[in-house]
C-alpha atoms as a PDB file:
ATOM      1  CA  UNK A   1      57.514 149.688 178.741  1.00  0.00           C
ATOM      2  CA  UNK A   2      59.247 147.206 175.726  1.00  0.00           C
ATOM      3  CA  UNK A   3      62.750 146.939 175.428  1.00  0.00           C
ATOM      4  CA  UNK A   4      63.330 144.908 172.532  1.00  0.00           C
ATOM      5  CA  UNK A   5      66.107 144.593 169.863  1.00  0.00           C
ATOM      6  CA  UNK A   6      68.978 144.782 171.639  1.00  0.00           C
ATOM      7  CA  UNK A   7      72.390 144.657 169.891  1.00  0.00           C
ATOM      8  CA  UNK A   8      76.339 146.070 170.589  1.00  0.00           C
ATOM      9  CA  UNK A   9      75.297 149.655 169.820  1.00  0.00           C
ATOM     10  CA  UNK A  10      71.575 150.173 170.090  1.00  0.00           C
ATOM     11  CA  UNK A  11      68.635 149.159 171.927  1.00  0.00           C
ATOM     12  CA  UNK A  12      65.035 149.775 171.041  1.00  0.00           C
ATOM     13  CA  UNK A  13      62.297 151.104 173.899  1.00  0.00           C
ATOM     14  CA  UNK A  14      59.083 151.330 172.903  1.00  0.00           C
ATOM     15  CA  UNK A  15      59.420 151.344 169.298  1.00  0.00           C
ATOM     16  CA  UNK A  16      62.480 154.314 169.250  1.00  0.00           C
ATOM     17  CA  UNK A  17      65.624 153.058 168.612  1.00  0.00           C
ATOM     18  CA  UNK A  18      68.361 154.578 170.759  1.00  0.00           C
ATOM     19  CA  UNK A  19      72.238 154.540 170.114  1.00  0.00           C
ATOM     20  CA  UNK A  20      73.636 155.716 173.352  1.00  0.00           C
ATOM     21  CA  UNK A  21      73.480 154.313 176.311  1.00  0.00           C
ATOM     22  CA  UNK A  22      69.640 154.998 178.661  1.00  0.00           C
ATOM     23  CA  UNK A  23      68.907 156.012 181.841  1.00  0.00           C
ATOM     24  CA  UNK A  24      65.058 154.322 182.405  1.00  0.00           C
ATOM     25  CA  UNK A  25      63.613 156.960 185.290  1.00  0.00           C
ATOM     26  CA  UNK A  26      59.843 155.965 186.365  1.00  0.00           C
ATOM     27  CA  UNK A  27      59.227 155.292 182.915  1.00  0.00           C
ATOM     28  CA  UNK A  28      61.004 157.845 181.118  1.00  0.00           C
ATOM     29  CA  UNK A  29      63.987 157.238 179.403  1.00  0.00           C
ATOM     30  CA  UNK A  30      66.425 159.755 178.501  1.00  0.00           C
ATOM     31  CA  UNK A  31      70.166 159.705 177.359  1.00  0.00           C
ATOM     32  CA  UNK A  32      72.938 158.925 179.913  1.00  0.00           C
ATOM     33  CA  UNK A  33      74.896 162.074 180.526  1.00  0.00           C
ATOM     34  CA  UNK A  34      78.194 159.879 181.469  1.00  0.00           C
ATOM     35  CA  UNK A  35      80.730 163.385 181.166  1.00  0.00           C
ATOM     36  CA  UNK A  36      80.462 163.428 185.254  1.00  0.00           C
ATOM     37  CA  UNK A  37      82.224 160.667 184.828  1.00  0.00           C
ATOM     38  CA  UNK A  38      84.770 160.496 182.222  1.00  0.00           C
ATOM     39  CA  UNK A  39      87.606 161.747 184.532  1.00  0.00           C
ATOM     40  CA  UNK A  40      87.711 158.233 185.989  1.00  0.00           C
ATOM     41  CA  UNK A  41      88.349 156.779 182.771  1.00  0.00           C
ATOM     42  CA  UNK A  42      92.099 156.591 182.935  1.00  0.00           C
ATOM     43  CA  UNK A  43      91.821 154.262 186.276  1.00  0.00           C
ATOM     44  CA  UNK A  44      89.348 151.785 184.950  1.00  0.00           C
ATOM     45  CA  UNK A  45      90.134 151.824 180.858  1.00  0.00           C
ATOM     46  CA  UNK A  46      86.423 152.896 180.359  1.00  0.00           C
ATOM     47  CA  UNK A  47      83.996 155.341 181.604  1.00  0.00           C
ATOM     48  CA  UNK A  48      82.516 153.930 184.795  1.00  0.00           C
ATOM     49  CA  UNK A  49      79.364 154.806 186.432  1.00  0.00           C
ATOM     50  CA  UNK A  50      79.954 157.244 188.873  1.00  0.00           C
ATOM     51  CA  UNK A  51      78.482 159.058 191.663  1.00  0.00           C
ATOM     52  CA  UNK A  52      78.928 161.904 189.973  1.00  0.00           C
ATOM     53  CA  UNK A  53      76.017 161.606 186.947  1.00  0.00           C
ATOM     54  CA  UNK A  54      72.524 161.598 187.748  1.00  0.00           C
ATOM     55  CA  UNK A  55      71.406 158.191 188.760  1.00  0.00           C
ATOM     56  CA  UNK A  56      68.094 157.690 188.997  1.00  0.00           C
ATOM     57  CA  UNK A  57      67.987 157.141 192.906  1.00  0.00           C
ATOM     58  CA  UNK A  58      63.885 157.350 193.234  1.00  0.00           C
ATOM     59  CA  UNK A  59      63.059 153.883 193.318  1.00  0.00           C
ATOM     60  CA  UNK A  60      63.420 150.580 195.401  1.00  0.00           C
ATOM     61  CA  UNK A  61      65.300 148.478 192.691  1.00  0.00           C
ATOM     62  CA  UNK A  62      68.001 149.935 190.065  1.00  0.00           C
ATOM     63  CA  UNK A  63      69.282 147.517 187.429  1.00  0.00           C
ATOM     64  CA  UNK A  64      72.693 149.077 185.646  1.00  0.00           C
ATOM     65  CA  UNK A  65      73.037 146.789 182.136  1.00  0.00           C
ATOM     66  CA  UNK A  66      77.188 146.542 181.630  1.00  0.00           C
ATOM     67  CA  UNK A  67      76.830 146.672 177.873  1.00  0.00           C
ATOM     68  CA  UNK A  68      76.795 143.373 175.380  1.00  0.00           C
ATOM     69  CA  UNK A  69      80.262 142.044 177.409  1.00  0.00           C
ATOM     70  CA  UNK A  70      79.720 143.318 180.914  1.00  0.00           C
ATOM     71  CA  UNK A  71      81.748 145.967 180.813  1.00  0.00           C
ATOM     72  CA  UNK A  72      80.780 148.788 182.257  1.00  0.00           C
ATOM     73  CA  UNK A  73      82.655 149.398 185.505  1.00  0.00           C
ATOM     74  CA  UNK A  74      80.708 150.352 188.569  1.00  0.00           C
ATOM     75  CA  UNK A  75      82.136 152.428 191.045  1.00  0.00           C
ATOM     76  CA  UNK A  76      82.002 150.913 194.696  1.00  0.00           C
ATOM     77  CA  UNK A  77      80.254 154.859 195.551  1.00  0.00           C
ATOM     78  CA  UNK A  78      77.620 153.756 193.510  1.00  0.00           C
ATOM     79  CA  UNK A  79      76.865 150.654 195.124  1.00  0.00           C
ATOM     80  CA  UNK A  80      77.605 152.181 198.673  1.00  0.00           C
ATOM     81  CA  UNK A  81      75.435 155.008 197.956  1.00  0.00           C
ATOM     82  CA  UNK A  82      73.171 151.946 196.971  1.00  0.00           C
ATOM     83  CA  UNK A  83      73.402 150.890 200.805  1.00  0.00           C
ATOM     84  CA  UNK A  84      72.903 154.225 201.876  1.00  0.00           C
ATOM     85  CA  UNK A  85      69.857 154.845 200.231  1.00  0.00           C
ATOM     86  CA  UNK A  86      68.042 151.559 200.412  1.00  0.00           C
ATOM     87  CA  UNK A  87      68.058 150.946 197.279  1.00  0.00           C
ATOM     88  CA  UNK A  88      68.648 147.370 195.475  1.00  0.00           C
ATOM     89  CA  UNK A  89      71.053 147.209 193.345  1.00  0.00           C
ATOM     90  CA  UNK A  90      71.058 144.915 190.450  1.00  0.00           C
ATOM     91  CA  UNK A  91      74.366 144.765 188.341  1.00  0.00           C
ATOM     92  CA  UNK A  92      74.237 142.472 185.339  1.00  0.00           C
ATOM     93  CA  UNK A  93      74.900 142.460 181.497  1.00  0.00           C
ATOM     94  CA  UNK A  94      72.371 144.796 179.506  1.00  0.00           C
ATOM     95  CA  UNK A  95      70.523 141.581 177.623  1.00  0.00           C
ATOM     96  CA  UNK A  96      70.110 139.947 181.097  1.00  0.00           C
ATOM     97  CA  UNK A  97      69.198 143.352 182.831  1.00  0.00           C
ATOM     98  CA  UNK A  98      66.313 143.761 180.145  1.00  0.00           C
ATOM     99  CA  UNK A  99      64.572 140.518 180.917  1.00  0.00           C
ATOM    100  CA  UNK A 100      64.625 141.675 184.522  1.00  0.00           C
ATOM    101  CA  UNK A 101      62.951 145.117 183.695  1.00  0.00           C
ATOM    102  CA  UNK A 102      60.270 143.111 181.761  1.00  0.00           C
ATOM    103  CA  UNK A 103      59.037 141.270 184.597  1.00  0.00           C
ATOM    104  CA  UNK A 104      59.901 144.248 187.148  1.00  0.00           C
ATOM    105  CA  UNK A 105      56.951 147.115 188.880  1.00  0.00           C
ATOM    106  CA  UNK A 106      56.918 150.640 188.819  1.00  0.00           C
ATOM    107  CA  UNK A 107      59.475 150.873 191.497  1.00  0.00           C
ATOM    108  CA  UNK A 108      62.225 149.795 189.446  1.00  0.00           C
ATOM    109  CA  UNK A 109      64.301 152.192 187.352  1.00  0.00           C
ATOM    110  CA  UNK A 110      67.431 151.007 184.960  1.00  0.00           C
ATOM    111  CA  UNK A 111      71.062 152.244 183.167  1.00  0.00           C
ATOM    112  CA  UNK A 112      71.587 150.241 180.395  1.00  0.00           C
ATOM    113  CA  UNK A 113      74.814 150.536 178.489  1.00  0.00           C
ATOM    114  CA  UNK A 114      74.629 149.477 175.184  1.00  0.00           C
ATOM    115  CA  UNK A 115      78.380 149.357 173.742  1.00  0.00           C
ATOM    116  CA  UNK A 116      80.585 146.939 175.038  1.00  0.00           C
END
């Protein structure tokens, strides 16, 4: 897989350009469904990531990008379901988290938020 292009706003995976934020499941990437979500909102002034959407959980390593600025809040359910699951959890800013998923196996899957 080739992330390239990266800018506030879009990111581009193997030659598609994609405007929302990605979810990067064994390979396949699809569109974030945050909405699970949104009704944290008014306790963290943005949409975190939640428990609630569908995380992609199958793997041994997850990488969540925070956007351009870092800003994506993760919930501390995320990262104890994390725990729970045996799953390492990687939390950094989306340009940092896509040199890690360049170098990274099959057993790694990604959320990359590309706004703020």
């Amino acid at each position: 897989m080739r992330i390239e292009n990266f800018s506030f706003g879009s990111i581009e995976i193997d030659g598609r350009t994609y405007t929302h934020d990605v979810v990067i499941d064994r390979g396949r990437v699809r569109r974030r469904q945050k909405g699970a979500s949104k009704q944290h909102r008014e306790n963290y002034g943005h949409t975190p990531l939640s428990t609630e959407e569908e995380i992609p959980w199958r793997c041994r390593r997850l990488v969540i990008g925070t956007g351009a600025a870092g800003a994506l809040p993760v919930m501390e359910a995320v990262k104890d379901e994390a725990i729970r699951r045996d799953v390492e959890l990687v939390t950094v800013p989306t340009k940092t988290a896509i040199g890690l998923l360049a170098s990274q196996d099959k057993h790694t899957n990604a959320i990359l938020h590309v706004t703020c």
